[in-house]
PDB file of N, CA and C in Angstrom:
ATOM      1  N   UNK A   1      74.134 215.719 153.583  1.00  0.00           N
ATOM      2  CA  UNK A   1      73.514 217.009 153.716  1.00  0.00           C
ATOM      3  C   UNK A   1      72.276 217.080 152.833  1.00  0.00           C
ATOM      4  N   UNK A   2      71.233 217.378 153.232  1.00  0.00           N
ATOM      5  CA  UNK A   2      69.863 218.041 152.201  1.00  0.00           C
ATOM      6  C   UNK A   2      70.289 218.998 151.432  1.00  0.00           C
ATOM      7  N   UNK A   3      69.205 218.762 150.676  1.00  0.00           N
ATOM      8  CA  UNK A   3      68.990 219.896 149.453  1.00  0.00           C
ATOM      9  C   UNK A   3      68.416 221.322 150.782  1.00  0.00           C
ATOM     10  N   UNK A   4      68.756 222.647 150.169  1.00  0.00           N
ATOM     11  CA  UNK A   4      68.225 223.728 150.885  1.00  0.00           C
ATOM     12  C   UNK A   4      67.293 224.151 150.304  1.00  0.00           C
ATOM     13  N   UNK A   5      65.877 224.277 150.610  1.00  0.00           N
ATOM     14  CA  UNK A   5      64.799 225.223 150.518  1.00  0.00           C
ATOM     15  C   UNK A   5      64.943 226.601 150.223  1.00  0.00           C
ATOM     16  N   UNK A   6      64.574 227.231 149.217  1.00  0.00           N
ATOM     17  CA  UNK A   6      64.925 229.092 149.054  1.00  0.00           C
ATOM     18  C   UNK A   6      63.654 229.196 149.679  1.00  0.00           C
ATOM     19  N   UNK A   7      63.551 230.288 150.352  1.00  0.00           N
ATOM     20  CA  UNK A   7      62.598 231.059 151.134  1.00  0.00           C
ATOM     21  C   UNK A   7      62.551 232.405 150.301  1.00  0.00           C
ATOM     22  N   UNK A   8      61.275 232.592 150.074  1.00  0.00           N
ATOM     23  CA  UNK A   8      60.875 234.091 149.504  1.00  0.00           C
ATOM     24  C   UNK A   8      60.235 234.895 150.569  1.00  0.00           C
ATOM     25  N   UNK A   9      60.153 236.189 150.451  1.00  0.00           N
ATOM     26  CA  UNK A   9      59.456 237.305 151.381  1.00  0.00           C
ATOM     27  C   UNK A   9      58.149 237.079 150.724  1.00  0.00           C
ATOM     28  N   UNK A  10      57.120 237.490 151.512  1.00  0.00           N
ATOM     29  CA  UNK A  10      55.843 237.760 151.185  1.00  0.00           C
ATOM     30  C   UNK A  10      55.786 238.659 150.019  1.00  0.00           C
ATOM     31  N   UNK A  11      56.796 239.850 150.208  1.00  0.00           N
ATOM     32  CA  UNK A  11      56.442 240.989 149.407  1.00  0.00           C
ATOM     33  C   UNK A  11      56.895 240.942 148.221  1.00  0.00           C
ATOM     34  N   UNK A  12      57.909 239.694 148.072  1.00  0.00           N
ATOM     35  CA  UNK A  12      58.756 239.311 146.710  1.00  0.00           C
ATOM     36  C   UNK A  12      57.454 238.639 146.028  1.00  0.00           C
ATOM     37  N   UNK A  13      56.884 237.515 146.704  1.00  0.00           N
ATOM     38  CA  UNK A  13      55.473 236.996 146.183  1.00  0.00           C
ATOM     39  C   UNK A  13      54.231 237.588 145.918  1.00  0.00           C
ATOM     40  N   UNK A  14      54.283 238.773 146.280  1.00  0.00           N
ATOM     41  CA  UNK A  14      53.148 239.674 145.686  1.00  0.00           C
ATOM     42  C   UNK A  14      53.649 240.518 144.429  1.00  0.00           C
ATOM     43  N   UNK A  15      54.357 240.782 144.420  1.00  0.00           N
ATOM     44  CA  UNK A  15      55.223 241.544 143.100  1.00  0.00           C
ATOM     45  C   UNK A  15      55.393 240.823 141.964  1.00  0.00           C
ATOM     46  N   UNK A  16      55.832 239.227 142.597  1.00  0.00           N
ATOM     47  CA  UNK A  16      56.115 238.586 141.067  1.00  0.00           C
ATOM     48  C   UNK A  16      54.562 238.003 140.569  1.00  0.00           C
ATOM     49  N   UNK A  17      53.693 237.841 141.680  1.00  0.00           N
ATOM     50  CA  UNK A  17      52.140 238.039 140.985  1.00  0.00           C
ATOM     51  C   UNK A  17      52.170 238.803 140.486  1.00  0.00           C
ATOM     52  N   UNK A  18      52.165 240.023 140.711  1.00  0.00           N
ATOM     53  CA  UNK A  18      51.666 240.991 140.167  1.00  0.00           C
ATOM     54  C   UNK A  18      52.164 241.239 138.664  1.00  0.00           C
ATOM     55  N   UNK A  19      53.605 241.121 138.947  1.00  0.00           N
ATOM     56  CA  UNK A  19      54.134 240.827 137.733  1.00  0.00           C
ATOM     57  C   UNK A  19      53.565 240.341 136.785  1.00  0.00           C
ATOM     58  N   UNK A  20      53.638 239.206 136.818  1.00  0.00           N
ATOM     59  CA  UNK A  20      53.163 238.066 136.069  1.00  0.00           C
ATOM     60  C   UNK A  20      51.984 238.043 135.807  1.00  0.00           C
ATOM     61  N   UNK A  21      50.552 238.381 136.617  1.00  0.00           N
ATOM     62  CA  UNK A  21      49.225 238.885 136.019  1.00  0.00           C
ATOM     63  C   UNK A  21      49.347 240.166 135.137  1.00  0.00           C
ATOM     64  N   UNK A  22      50.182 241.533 135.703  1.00  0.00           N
ATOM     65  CA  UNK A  22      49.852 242.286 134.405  1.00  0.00           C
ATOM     66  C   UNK A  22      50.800 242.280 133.195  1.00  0.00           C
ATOM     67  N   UNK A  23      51.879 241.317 132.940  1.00  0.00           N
ATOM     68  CA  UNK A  23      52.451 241.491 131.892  1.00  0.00           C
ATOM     69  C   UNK A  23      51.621 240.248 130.582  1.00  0.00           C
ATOM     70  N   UNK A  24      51.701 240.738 129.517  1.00  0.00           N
ATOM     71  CA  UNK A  24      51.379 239.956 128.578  1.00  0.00           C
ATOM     72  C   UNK A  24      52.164 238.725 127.914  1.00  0.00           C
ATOM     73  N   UNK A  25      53.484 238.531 128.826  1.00  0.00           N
ATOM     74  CA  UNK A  25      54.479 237.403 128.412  1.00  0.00           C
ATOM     75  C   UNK A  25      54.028 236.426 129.421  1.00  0.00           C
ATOM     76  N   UNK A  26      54.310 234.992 128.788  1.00  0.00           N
ATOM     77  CA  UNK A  26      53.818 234.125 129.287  1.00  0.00           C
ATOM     78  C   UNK A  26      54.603 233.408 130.477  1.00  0.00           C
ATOM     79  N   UNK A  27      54.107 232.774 131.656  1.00  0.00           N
ATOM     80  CA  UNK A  27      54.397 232.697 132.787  1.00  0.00           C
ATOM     81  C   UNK A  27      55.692 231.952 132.824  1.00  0.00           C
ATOM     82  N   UNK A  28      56.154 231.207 131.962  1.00  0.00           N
ATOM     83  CA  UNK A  28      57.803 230.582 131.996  1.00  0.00           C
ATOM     84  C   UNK A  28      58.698 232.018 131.811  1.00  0.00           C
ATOM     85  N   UNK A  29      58.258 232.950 131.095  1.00  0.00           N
ATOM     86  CA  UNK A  29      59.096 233.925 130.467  1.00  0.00           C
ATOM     87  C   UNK A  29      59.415 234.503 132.551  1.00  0.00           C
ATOM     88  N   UNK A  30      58.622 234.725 132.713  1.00  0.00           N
ATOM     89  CA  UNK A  30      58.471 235.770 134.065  1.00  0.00           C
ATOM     90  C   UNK A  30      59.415 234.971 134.711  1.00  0.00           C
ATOM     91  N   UNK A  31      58.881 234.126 135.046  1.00  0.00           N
ATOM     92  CA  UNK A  31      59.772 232.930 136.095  1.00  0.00           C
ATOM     93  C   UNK A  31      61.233 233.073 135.685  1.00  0.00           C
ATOM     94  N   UNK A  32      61.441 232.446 134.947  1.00  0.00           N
ATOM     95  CA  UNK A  32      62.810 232.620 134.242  1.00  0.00           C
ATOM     96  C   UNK A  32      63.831 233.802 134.323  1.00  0.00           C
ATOM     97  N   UNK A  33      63.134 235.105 134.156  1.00  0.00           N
ATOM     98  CA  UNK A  33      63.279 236.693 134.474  1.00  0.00           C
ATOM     99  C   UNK A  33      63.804 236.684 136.018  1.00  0.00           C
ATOM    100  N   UNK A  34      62.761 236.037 136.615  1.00  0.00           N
ATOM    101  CA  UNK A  34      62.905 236.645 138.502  1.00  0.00           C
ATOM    102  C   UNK A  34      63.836 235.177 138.826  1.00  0.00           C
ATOM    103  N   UNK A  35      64.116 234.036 138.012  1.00  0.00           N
ATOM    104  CA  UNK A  35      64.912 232.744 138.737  1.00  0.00           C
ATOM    105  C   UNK A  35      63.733 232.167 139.863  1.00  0.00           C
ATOM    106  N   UNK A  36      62.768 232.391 139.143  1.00  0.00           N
ATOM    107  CA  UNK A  36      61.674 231.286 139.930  1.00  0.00           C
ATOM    108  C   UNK A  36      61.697 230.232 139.021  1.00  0.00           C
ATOM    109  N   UNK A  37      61.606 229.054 139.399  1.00  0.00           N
ATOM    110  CA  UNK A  37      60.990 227.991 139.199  1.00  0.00           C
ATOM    111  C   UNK A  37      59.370 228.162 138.609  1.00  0.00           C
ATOM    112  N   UNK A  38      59.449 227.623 137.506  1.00  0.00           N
ATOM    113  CA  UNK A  38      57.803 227.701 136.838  1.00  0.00           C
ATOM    114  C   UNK A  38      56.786 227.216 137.931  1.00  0.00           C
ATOM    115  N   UNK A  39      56.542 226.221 138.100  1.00  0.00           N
ATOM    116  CA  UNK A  39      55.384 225.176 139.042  1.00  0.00           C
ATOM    117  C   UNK A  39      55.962 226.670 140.481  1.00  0.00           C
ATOM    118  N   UNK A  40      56.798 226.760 141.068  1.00  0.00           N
ATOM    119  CA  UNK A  40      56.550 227.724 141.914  1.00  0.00           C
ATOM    120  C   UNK A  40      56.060 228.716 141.711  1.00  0.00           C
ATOM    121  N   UNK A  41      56.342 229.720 140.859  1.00  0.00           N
ATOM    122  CA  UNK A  41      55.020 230.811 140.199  1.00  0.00           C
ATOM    123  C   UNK A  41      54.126 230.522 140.066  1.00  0.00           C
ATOM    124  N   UNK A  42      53.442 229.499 139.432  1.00  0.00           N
ATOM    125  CA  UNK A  42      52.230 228.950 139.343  1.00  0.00           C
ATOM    126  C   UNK A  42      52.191 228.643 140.208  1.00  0.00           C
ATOM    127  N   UNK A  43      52.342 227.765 141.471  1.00  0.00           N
ATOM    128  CA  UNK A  43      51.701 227.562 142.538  1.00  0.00           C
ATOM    129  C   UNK A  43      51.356 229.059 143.024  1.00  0.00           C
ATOM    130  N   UNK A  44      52.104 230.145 143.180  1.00  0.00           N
ATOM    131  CA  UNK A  44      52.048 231.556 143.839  1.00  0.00           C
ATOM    132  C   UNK A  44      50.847 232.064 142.886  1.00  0.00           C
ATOM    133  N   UNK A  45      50.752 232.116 141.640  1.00  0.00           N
ATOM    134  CA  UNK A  45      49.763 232.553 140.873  1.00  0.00           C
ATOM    135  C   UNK A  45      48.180 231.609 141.096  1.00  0.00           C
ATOM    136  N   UNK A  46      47.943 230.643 141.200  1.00  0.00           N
ATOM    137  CA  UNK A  46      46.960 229.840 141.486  1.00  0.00           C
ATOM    138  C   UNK A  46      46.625 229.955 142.931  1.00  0.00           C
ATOM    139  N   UNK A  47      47.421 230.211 144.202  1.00  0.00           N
ATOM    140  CA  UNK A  47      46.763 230.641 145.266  1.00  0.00           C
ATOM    141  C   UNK A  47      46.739 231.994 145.596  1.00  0.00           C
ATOM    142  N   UNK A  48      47.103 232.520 144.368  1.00  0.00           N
ATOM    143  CA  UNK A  48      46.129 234.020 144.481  1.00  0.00           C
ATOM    144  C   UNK A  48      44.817 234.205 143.578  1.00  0.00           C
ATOM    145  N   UNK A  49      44.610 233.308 143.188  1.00  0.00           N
ATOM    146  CA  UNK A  49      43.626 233.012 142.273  1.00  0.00           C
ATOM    147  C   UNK A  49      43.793 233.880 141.153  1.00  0.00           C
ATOM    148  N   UNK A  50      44.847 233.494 140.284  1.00  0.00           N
ATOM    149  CA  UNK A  50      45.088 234.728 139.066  1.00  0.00           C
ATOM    150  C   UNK A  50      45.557 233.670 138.308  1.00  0.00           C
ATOM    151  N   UNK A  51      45.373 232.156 138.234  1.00  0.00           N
ATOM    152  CA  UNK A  51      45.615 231.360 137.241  1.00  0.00           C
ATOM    153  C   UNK A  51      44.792 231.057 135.657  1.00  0.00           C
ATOM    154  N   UNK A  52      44.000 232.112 135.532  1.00  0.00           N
ATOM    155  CA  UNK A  52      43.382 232.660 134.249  1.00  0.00           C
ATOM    156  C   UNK A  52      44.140 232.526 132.945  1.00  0.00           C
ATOM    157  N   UNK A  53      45.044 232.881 132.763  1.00  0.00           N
ATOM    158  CA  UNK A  53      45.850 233.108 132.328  1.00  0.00           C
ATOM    159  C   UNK A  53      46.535 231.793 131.154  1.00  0.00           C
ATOM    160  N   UNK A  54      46.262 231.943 130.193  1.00  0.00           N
ATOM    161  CA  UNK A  54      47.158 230.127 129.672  1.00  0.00           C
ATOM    162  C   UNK A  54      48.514 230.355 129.081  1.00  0.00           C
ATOM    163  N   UNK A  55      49.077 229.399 128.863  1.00  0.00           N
ATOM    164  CA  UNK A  55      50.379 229.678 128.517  1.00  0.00           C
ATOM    165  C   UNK A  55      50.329 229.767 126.388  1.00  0.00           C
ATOM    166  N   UNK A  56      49.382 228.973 126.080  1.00  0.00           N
ATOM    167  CA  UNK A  56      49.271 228.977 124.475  1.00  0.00           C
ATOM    168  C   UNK A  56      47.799 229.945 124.140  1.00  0.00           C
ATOM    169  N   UNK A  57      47.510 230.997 124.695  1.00  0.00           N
ATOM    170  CA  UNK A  57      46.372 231.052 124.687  1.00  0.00           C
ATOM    171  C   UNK A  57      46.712 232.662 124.383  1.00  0.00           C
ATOM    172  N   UNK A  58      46.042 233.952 123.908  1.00  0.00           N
ATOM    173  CA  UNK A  58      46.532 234.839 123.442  1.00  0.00           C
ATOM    174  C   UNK A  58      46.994 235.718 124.752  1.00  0.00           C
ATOM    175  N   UNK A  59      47.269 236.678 124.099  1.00  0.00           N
ATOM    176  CA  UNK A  59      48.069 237.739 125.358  1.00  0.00           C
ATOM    177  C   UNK A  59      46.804 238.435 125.999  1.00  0.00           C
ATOM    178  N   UNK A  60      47.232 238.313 127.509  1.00  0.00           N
ATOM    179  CA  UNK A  60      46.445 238.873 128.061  1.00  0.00           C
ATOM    180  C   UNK A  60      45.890 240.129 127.383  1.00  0.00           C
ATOM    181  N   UNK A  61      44.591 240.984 127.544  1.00  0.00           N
ATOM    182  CA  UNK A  61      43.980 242.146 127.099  1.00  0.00           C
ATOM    183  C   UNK A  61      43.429 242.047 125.850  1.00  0.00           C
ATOM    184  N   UNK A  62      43.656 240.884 125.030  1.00  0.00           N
ATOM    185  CA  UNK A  62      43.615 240.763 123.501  1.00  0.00           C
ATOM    186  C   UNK A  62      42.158 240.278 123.414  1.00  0.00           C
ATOM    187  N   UNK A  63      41.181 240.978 122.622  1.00  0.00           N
ATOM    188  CA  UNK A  63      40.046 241.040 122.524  1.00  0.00           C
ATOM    189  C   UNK A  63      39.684 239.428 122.426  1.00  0.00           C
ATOM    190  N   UNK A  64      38.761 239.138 122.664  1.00  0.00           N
ATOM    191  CA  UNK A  64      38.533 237.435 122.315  1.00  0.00           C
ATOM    192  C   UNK A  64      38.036 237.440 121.069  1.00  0.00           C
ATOM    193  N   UNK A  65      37.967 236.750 120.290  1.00  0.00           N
ATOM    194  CA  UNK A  65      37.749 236.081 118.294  1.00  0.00           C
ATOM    195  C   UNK A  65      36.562 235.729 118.625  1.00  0.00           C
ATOM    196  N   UNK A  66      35.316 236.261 117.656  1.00  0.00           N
ATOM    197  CA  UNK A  66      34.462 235.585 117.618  1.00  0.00           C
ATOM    198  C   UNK A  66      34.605 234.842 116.061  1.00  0.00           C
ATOM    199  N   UNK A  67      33.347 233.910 115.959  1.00  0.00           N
ATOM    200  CA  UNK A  67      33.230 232.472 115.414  1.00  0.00           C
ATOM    201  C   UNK A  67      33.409 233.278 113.852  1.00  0.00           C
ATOM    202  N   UNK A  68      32.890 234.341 113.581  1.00  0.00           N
ATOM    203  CA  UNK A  68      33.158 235.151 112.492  1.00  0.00           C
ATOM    204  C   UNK A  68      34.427 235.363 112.079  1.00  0.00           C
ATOM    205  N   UNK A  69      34.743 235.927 112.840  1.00  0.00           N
ATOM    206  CA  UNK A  69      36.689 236.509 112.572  1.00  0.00           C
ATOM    207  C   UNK A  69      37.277 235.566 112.318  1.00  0.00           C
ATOM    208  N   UNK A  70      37.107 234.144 113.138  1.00  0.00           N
ATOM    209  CA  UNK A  70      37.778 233.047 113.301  1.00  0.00           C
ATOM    210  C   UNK A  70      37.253 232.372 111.725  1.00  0.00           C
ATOM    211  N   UNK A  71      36.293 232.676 111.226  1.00  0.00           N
ATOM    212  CA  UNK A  71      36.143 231.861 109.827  1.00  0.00           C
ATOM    213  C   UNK A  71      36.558 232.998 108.672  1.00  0.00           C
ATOM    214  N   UNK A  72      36.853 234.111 108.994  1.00  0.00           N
ATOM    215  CA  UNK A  72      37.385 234.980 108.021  1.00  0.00           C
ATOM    216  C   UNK A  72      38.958 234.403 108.039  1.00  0.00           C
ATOM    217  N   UNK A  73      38.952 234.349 108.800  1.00  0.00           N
ATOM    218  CA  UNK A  73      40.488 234.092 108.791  1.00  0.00           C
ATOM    219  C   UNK A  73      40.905 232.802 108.302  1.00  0.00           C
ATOM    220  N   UNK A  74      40.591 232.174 108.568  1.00  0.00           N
ATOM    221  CA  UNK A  74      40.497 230.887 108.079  1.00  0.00           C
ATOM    222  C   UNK A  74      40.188 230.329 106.328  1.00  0.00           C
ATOM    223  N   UNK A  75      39.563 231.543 106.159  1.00  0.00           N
ATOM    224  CA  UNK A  75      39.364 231.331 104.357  1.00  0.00           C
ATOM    225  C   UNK A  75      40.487 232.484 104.259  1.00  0.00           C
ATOM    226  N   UNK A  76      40.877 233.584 104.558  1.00  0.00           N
ATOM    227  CA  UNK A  76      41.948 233.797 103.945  1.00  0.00           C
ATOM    228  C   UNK A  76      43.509 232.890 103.964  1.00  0.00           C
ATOM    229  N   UNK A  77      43.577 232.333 105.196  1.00  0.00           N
ATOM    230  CA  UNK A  77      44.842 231.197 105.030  1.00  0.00           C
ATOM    231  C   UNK A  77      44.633 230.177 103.884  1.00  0.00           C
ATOM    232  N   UNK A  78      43.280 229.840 104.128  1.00  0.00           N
ATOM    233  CA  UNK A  78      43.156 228.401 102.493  1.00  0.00           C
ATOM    234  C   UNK A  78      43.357 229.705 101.468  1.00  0.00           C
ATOM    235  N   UNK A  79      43.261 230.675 100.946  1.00  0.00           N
ATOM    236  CA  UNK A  79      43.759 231.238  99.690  1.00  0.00           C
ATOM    237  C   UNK A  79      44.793 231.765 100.083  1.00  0.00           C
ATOM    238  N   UNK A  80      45.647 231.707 100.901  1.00  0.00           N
ATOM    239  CA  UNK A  80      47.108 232.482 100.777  1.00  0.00           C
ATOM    240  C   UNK A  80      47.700 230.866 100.346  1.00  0.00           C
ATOM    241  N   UNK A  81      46.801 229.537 100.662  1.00  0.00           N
ATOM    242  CA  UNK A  81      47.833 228.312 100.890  1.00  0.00           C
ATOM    243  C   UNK A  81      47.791 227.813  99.066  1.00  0.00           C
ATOM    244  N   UNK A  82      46.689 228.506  99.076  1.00  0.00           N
ATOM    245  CA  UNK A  82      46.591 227.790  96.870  1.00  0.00           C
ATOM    246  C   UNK A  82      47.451 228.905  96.703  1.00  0.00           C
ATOM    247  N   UNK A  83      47.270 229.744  97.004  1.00  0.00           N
ATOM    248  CA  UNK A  83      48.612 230.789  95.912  1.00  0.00           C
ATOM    249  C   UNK A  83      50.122 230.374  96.313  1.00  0.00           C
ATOM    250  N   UNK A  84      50.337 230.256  97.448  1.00  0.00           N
ATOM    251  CA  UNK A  84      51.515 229.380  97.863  1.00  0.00           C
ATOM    252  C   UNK A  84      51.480 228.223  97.087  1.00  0.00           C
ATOM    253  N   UNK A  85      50.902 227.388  96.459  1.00  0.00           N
ATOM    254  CA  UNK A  85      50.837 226.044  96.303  1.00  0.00           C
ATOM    255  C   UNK A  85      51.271 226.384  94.707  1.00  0.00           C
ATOM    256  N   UNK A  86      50.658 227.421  94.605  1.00  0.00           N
ATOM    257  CA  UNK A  86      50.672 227.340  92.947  1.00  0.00           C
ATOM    258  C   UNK A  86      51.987 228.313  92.538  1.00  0.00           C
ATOM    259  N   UNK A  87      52.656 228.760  93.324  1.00  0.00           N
ATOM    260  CA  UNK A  87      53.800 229.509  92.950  1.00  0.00           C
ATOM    261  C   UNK A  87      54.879 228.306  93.527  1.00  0.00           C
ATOM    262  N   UNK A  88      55.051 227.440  94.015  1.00  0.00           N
ATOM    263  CA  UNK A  88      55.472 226.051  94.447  1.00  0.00           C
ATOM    264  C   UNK A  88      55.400 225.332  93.195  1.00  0.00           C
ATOM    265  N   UNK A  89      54.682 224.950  92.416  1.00  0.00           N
ATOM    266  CA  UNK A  89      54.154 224.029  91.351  1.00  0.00           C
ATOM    267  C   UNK A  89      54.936 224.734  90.468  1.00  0.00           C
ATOM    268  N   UNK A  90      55.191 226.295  90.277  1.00  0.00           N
ATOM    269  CA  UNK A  90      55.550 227.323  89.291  1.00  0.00           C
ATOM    270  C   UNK A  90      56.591 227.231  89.180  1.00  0.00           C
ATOM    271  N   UNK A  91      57.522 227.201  90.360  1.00  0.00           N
ATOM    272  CA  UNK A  91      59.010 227.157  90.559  1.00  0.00           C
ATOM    273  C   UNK A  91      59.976 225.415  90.349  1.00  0.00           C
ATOM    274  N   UNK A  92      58.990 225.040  90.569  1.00  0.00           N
ATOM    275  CA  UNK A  92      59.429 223.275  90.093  1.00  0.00           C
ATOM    276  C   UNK A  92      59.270 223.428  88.819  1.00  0.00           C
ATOM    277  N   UNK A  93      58.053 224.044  88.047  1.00  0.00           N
ATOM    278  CA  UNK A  93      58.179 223.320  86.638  1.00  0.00           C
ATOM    279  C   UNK A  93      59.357 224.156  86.062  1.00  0.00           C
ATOM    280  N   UNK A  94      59.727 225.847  86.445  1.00  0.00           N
ATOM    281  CA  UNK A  94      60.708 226.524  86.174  1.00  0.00           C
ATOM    282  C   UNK A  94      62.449 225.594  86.087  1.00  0.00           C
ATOM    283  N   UNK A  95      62.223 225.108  87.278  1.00  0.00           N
ATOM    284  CA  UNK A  95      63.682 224.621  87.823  1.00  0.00           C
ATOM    285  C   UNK A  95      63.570 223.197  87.093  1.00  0.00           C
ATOM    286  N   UNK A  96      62.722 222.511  86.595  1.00  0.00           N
ATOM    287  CA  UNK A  96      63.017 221.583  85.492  1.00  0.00           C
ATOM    288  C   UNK A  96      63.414 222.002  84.412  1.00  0.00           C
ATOM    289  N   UNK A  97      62.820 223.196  83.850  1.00  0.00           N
ATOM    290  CA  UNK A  97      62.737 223.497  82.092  1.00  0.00           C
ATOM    291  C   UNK A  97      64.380 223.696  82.463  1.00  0.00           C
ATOM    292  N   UNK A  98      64.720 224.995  83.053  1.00  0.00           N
ATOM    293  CA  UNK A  98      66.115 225.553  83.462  1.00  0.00           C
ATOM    294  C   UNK A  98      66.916 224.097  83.259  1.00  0.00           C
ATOM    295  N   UNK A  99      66.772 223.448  84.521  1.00  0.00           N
ATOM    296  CA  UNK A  99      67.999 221.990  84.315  1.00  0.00           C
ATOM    297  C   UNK A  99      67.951 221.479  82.913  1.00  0.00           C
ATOM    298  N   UNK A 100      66.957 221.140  81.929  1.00  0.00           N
ATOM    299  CA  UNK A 100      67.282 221.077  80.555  1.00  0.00           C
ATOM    300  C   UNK A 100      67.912 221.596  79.966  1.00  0.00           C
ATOM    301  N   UNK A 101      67.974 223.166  79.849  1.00  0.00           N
ATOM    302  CA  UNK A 101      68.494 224.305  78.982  1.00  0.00           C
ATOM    303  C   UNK A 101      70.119 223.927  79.357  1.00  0.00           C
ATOM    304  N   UNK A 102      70.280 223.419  80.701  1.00  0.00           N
ATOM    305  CA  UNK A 102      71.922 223.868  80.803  1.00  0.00           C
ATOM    306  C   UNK A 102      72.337 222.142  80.435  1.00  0.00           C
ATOM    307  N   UNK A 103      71.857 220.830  80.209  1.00  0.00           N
ATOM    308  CA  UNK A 103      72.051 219.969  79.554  1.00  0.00           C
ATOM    309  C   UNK A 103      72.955 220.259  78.247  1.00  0.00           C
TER     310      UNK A 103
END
């Protein structure tokens, strides 16, 4: 016996587009939700031409970063990562002195 083919309605395939273009969760999430098959949504989303959309890429509506924001941000992570680094360095030399004291 073959494997069976699921057949969708037209109108099920316009909905779960639709779906899936206006929600801001990413296209495995949707699929998964309705028991589609990913590559089948995406095929349904790409021949409606609504494959815009990336899967690592921000949520739909979310303003795009310019080269500014993107370097603000970026110098605040290198100083959140030295203060991390140095409260790291802080807690080792702590947790040495400590293991002496109880010697």
């Amino acid at each position: 016996m073959g494997t069976r083919v699921k057949q969708y309605t037209g109108e099920f395939v316009r909905r779960a587009v639709r779906l899936c273009d206006e929600s801001p969760r990413p296209i495995t999430e949707v699929a998964r939700d309705l028991g589609v098959q990913y590559a089948t949504l995406y095929g349904w989303m790409k021949k409606a031409g609504k494959t815009k959309r990336r899967e690592d890429g921000p949520p739909a509506g979310a303003p795009p970063q310019t080269t500014q924001a993107l370097q603000a941000e970026n110098e605040r992570l290198r100083r959140e990562l030295e203060e991390t680094k140095k409260q790291l360095e802080f807690a080792k030399k702590a947790a040495a002195f400590f293991a002496q004291q109880n010697k």
